[in-house]
C-alpha atoms as a PDB file:
ATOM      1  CA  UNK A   1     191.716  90.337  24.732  1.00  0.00           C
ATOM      2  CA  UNK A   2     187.957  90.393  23.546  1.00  0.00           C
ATOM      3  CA  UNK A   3     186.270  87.923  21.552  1.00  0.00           C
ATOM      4  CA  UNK A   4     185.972  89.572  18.860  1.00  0.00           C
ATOM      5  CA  UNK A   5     189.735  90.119  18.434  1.00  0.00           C
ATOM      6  CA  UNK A   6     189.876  86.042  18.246  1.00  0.00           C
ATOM      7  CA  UNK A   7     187.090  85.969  15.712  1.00  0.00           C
ATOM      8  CA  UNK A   8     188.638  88.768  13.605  1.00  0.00           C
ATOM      9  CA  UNK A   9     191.471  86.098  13.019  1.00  0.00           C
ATOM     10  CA  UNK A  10     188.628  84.052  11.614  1.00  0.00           C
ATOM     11  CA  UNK A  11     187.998  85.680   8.391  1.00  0.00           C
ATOM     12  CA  UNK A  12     189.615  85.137   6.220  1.00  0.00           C
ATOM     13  CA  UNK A  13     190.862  82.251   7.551  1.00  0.00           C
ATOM     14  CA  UNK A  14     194.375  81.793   8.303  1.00  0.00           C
ATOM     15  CA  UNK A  15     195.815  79.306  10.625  1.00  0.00           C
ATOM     16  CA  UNK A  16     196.943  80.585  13.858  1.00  0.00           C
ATOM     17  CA  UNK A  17     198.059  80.290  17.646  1.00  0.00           C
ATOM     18  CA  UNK A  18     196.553  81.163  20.782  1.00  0.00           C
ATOM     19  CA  UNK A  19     198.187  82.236  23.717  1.00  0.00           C
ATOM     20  CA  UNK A  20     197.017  82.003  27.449  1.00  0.00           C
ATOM     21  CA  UNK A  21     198.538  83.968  30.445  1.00  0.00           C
ATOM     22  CA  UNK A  22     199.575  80.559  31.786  1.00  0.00           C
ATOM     23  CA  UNK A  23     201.983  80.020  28.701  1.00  0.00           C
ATOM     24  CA  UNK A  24     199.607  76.969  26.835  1.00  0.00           C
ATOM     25  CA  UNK A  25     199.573  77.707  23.562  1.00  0.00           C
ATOM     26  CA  UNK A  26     197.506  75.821  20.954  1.00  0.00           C
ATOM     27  CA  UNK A  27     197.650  75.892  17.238  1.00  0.00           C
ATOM     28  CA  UNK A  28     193.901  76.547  15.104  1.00  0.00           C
ATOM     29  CA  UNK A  29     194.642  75.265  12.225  1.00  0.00           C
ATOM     30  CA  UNK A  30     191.228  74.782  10.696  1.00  0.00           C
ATOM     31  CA  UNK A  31     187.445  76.848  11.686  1.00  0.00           C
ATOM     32  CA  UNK A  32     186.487  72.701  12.659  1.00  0.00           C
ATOM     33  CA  UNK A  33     189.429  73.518  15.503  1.00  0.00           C
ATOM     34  CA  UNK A  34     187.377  76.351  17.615  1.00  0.00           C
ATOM     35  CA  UNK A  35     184.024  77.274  18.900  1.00  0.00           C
ATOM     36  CA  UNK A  36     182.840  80.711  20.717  1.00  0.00           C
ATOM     37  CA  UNK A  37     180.648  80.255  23.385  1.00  0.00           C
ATOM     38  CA  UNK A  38     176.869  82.210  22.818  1.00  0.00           C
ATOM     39  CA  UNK A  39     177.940  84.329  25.776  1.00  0.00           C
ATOM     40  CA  UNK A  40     181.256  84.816  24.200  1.00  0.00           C
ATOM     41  CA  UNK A  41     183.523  84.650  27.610  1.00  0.00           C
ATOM     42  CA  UNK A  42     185.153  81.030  26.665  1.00  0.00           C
ATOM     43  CA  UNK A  43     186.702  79.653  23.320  1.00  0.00           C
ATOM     44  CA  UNK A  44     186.707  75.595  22.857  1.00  0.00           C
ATOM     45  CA  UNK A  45     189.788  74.900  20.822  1.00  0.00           C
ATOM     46  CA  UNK A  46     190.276  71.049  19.826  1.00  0.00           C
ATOM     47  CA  UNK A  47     193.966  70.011  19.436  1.00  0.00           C
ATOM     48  CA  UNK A  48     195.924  67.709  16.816  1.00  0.00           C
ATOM     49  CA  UNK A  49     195.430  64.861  18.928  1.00  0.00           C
ATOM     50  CA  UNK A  50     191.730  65.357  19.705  1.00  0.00           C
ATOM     51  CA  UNK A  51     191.958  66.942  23.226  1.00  0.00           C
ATOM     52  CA  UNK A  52     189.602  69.828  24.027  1.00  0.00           C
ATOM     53  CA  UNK A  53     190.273  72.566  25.705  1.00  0.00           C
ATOM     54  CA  UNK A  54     187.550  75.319  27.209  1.00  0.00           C
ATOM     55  CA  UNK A  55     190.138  78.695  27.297  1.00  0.00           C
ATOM     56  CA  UNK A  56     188.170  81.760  29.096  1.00  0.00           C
ATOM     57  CA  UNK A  57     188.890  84.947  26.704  1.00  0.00           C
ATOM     58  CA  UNK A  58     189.770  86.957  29.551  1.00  0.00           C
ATOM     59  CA  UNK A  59     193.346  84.724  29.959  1.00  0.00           C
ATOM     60  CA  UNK A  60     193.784  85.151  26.389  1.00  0.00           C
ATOM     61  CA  UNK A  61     197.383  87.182  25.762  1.00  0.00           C
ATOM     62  CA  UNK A  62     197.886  86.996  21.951  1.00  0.00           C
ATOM     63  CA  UNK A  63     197.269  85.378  18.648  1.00  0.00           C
ATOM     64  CA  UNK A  64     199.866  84.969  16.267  1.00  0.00           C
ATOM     65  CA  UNK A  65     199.073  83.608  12.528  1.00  0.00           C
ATOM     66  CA  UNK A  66     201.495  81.159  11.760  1.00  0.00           C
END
């Protein structure tokens, strides 16, 4: 999957789930919840509970709006 696939779920906004080829999956529920790196090869996703996760784009499988 590209970046640009993840940002096209960006606008408009809808919440949605990412899905790595490892099986994590982690819910975006808000545009505070994700950041694109400048070199756009890695997403930083922030979950419910605060934890942050760096997920390269290249293990991206799927997004799914919710």
């Amino acid at each position: 999957m590209k970046i640009e696939d993840v940002k096209q779920q960006m606008n408009p906004f809808k919440p949605f789930t990412i899905y790595t080829s490892d099986g994590f999956q982690i819910d975006i529920l808000h545009t505070d919840y994700i950041l694109f790196s400048p070199k756009g090869n890695n997403i930083v996703a922030v979950d419910l509970n605060g934890g942050i996760h760096v997920i390269s784009v290249d293990h991206i499988v799927r997004t799914e709006y919710k």
